[in-house]
C-alpha atoms as a PDB file:
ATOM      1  CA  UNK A   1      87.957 171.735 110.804  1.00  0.00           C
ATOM      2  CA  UNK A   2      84.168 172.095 111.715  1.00  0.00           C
ATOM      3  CA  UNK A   3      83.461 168.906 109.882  1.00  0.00           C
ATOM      4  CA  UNK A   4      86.260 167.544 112.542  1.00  0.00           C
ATOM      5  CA  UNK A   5      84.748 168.772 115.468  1.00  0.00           C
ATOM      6  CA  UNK A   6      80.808 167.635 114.666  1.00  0.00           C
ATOM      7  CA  UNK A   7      82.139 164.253 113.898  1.00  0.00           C
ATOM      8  CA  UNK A   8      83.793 164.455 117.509  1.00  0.00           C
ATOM      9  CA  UNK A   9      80.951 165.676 119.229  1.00  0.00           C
ATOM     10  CA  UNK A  10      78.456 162.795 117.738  1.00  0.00           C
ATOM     11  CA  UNK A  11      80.783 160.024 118.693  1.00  0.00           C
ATOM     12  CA  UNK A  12      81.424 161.764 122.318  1.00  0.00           C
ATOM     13  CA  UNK A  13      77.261 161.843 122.173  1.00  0.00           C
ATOM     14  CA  UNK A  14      77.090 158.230 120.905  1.00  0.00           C
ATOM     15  CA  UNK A  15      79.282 157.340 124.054  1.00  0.00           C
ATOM     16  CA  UNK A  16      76.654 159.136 126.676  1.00  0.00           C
ATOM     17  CA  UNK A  17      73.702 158.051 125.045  1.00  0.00           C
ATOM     18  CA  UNK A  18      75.041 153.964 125.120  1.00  0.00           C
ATOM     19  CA  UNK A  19      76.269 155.119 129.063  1.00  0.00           C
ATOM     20  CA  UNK A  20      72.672 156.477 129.837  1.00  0.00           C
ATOM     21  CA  UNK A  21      70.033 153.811 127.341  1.00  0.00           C
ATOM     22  CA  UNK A  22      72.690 150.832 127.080  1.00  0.00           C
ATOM     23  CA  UNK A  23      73.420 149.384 123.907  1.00  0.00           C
ATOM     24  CA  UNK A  24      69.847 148.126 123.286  1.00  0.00           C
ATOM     25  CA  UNK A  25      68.526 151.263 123.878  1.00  0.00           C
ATOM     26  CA  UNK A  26      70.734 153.620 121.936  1.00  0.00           C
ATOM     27  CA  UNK A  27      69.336 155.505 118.668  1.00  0.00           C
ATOM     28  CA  UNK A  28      70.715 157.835 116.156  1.00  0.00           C
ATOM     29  CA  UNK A  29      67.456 159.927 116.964  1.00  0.00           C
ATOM     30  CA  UNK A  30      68.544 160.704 120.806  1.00  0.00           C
ATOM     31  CA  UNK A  31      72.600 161.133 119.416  1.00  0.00           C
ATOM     32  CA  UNK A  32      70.705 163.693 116.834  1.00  0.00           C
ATOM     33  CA  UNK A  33      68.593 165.464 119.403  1.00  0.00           C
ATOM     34  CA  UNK A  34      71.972 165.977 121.589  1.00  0.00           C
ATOM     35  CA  UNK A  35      73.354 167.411 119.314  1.00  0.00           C
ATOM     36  CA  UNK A  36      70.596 170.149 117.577  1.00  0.00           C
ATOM     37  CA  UNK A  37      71.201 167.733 114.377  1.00  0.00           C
ATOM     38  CA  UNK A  38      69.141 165.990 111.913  1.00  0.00           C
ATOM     39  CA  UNK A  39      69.426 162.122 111.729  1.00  0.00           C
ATOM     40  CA  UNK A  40      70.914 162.666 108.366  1.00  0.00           C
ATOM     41  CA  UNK A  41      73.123 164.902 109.493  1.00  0.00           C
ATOM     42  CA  UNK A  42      74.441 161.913 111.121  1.00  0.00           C
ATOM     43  CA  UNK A  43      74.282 159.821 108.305  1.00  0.00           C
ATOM     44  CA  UNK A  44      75.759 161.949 106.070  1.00  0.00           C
ATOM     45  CA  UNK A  45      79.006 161.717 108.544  1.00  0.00           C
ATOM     46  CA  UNK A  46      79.116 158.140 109.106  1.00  0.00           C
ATOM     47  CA  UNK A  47      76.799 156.240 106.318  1.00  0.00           C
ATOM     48  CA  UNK A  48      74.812 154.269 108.864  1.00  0.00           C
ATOM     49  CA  UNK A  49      74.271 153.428 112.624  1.00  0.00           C
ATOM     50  CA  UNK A  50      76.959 150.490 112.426  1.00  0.00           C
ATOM     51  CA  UNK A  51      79.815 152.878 110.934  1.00  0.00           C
ATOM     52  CA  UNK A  52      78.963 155.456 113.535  1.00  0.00           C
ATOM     53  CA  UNK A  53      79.761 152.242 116.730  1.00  0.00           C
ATOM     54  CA  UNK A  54      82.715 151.586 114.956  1.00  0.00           C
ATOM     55  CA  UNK A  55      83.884 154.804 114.733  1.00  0.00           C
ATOM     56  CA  UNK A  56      83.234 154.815 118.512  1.00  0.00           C
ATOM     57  CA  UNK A  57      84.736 151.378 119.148  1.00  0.00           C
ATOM     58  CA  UNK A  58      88.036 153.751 117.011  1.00  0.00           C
ATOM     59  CA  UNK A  59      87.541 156.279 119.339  1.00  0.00           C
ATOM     60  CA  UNK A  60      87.150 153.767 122.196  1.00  0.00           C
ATOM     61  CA  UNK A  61      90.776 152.142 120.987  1.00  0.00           C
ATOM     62  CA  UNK A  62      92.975 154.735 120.446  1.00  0.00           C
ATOM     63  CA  UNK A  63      93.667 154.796 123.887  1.00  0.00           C
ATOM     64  CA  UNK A  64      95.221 151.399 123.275  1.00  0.00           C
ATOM     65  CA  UNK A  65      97.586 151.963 121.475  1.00  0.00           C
ATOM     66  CA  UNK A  66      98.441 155.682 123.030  1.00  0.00           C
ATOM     67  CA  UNK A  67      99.085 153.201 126.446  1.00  0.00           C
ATOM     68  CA  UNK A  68     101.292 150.507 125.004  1.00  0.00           C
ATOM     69  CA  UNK A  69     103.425 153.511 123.237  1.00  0.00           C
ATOM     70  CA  UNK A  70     104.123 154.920 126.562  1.00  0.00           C
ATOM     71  CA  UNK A  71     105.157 151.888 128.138  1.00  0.00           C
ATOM     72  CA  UNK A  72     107.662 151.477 125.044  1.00  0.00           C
ATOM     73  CA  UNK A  73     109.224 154.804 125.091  1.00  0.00           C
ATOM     74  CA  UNK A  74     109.570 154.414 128.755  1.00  0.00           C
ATOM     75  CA  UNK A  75     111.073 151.411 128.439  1.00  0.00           C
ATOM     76  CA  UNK A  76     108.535 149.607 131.157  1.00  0.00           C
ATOM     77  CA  UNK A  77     109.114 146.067 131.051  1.00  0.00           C
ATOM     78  CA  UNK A  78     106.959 142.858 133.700  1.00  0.00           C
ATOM     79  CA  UNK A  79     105.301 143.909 136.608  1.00  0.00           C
ATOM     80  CA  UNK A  80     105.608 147.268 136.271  1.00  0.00           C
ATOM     81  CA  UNK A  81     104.835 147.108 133.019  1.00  0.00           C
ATOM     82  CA  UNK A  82     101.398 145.077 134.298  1.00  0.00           C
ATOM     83  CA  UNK A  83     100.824 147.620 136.798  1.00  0.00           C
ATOM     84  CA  UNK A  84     101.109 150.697 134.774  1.00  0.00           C
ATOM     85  CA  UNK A  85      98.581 149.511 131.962  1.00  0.00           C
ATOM     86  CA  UNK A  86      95.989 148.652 134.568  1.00  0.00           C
ATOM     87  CA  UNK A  87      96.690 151.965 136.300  1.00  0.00           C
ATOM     88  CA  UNK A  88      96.605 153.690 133.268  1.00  0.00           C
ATOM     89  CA  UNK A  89      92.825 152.066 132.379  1.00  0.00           C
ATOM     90  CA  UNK A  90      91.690 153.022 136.034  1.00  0.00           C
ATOM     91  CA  UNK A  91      92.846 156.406 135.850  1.00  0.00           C
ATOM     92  CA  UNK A  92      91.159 157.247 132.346  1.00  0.00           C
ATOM     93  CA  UNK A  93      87.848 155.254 133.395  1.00  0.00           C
ATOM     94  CA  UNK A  94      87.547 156.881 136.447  1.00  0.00           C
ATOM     95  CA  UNK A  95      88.024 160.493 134.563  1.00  0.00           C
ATOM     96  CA  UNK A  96      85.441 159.952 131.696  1.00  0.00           C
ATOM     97  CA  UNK A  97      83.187 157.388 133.288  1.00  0.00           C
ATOM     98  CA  UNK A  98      80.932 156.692 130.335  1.00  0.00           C
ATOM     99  CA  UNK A  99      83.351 155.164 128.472  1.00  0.00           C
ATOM    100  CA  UNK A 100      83.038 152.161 130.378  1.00  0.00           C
ATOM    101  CA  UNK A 101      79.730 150.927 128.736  1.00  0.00           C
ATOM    102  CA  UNK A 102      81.385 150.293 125.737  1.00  0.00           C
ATOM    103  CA  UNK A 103      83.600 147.938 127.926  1.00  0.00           C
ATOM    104  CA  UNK A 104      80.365 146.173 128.909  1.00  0.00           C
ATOM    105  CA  UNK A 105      78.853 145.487 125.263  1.00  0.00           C
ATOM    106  CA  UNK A 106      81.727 143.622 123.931  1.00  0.00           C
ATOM    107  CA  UNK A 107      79.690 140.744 123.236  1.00  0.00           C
ATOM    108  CA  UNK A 108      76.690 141.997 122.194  1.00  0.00           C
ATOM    109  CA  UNK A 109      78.776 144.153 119.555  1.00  0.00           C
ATOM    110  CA  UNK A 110      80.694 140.417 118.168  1.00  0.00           C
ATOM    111  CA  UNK A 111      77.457 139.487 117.396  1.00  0.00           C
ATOM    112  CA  UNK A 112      76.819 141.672 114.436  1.00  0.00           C
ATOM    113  CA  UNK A 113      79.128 140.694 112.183  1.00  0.00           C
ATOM    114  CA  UNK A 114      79.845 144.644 110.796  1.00  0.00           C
ATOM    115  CA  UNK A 115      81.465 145.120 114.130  1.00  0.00           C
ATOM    116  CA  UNK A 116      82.517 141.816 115.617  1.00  0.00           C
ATOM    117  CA  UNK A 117      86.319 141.926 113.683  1.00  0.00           C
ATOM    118  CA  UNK A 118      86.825 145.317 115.139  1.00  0.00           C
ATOM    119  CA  UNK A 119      85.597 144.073 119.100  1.00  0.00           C
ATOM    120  CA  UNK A 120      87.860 140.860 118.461  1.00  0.00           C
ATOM    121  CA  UNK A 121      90.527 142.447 117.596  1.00  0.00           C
ATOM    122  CA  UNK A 122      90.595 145.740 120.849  1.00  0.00           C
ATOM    123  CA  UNK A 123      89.718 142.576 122.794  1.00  0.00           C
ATOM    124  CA  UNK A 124      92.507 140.317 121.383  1.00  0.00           C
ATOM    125  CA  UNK A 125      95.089 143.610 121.668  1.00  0.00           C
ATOM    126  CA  UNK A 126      94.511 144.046 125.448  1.00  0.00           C
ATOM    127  CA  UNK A 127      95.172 140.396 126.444  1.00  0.00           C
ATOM    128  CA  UNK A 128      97.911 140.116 123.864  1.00  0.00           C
ATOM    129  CA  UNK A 129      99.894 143.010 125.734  1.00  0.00           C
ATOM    130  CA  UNK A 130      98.883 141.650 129.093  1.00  0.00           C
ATOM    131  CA  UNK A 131     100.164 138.278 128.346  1.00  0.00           C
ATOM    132  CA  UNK A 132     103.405 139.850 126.885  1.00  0.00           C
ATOM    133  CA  UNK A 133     104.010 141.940 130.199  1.00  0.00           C
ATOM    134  CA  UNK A 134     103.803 138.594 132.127  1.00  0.00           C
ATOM    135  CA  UNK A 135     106.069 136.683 129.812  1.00  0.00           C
ATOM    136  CA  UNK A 136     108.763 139.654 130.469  1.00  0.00           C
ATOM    137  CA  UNK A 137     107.907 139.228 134.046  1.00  0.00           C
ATOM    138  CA  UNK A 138     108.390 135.275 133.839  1.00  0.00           C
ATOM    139  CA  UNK A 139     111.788 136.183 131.870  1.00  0.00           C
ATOM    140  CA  UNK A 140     112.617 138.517 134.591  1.00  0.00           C
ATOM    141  CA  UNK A 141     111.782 135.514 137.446  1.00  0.00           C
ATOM    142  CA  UNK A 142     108.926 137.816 139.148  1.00  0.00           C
ATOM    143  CA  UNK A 143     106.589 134.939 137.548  1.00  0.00           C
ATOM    144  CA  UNK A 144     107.059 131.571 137.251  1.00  0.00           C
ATOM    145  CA  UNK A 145     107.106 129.953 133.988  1.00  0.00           C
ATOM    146  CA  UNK A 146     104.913 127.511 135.173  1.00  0.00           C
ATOM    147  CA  UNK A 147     101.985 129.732 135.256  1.00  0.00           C
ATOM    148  CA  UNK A 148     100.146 130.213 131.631  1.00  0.00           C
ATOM    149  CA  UNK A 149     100.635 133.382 130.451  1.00  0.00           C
ATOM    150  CA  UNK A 150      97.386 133.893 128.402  1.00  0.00           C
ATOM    151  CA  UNK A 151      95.649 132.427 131.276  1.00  0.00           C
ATOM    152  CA  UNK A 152      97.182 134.488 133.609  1.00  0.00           C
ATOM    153  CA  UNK A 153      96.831 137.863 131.460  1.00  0.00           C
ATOM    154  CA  UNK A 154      93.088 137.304 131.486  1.00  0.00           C
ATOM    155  CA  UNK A 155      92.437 136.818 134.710  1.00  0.00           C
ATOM    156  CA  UNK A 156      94.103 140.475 135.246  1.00  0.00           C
ATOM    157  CA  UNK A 157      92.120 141.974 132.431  1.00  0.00           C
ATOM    158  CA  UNK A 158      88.852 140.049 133.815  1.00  0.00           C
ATOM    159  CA  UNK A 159      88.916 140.948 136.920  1.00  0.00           C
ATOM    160  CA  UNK A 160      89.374 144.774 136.135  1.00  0.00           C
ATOM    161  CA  UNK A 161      86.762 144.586 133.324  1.00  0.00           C
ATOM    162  CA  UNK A 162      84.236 142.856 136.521  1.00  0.00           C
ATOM    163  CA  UNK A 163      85.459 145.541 138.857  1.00  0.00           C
ATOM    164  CA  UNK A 164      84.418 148.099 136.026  1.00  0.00           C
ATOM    165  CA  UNK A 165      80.833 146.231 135.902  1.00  0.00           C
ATOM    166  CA  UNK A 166      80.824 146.451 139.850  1.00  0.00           C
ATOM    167  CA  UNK A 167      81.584 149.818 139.814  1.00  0.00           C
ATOM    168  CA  UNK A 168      78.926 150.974 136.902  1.00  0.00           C
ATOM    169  CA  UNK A 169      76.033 148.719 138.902  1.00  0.00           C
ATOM    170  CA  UNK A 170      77.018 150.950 141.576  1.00  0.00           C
ATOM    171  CA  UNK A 171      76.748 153.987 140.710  1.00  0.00           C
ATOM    172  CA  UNK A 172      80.497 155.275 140.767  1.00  0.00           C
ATOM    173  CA  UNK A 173      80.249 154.988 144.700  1.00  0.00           C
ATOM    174  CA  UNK A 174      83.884 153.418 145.245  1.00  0.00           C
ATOM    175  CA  UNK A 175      86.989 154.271 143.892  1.00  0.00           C
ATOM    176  CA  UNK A 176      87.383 152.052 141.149  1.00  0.00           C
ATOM    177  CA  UNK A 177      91.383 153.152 140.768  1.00  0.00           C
ATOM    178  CA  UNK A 178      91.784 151.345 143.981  1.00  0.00           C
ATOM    179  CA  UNK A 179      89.316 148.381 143.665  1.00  0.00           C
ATOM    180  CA  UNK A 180      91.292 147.371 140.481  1.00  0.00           C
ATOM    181  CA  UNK A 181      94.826 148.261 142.124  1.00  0.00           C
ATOM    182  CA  UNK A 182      94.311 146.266 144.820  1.00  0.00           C
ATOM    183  CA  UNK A 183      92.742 143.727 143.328  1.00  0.00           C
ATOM    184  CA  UNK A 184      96.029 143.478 140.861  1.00  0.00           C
ATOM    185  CA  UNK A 185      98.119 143.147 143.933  1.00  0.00           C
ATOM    186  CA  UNK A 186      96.668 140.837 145.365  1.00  0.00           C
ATOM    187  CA  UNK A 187      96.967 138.584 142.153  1.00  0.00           C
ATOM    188  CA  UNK A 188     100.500 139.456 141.499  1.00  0.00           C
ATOM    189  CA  UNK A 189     101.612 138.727 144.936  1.00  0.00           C
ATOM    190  CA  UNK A 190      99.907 135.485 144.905  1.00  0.00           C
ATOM    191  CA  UNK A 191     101.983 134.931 141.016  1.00  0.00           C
ATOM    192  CA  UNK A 192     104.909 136.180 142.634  1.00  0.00           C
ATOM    193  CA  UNK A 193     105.197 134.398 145.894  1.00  0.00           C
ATOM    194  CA  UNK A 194     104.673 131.208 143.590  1.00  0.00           C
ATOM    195  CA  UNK A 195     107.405 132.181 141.302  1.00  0.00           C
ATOM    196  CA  UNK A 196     109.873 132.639 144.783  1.00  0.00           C
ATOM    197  CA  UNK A 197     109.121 129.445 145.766  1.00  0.00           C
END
């Protein structure tokens, strides 16, 4: 159980150090000296610096799958479907901050080629329920089928992931859950009105 709980703690550290130094600037030494931990300490738990980012890109992830479960059992489908993942991000951004850097290294992580299948494929995951939530909606008529999907599913995603970026440059000093909300609705409505024309 202890064993549990250190691993938890490193990645959690791992996660503030890449907030505070950026991805460039993180070290296993500064994770280490969080912690009251050797470096090998660290290495003895994850083998090397690259297992340790993917066990926080794992970490990062989970909450991927834990969102797209939810809007299963609940039986979301379209728009609201849409709505709810966004909201969903927003809310658990805006309650553990830090996380977001890992948002913001995407492609400096697909360059190393140790990490770049697992960034792909929580990249490839989010726009792949996206654009599923706006083919439901363009089954349901709230979107046209005239509009691209994929296209349409990242521009949502973008623009929350460039609010996010906004938000970080600035220090927290807006509420990002409304930024991104409103932001949404004013793409939707724009999809929508199309689709009722």
């Amino acid at each position: 159980m202890e064993l549990l709980h250190r691993k938890e703690r490193i990645i959690l550290s791992t996660i503030e150090v890449i907030d505070e130094y950026g991805i460039q600037g993180f070290s296993t030494r500064e994770v280490a000296r969080r912690q009251g931990i050797s470096e090998s300490t660290i290495f003895k738990h994850f083998g090397s610096k690259n297992q340790l980012i993917l066990a926080v890109l794992d970490h990062y992830s989970q909450y991927d799958e834990d969102i797209i479960k939810s809007i299963e059992l609940k039986k979301i489908r379209g728009v609201e479907a849409i709505n709810y993942f966004i909201q969903a991000y927003t809310t658990y951004y805006e309650n553990y901050p830090a996380i977001t850097a890992i948002t913001q290294v995407y492609d400096i992580l697909n360059n190393n080629s140790e990490l770049a299948g697992t960034i792909k494929k929580i990249f490839i995951t989010r726009i792949k329920a996206m654009e599923r939530f706006v083919r439901e909606a363009q089954e349901e008529g709230a979107i046209s089928f005239d509009v691209d999907a994929e296209k349409l599913a990242i521009i949502m995603v973008g623009s929350y992931r460039t609010i996010c970026l906004k938000w970080r440059m600035e220090r927290y000093s807006f509420s990002l859950k409304e930024q991104v909300l409103s932001t949404l609705k004013m793409i939707l409505d724009v999809f929508i009105k199309y689709a009722a024309n």
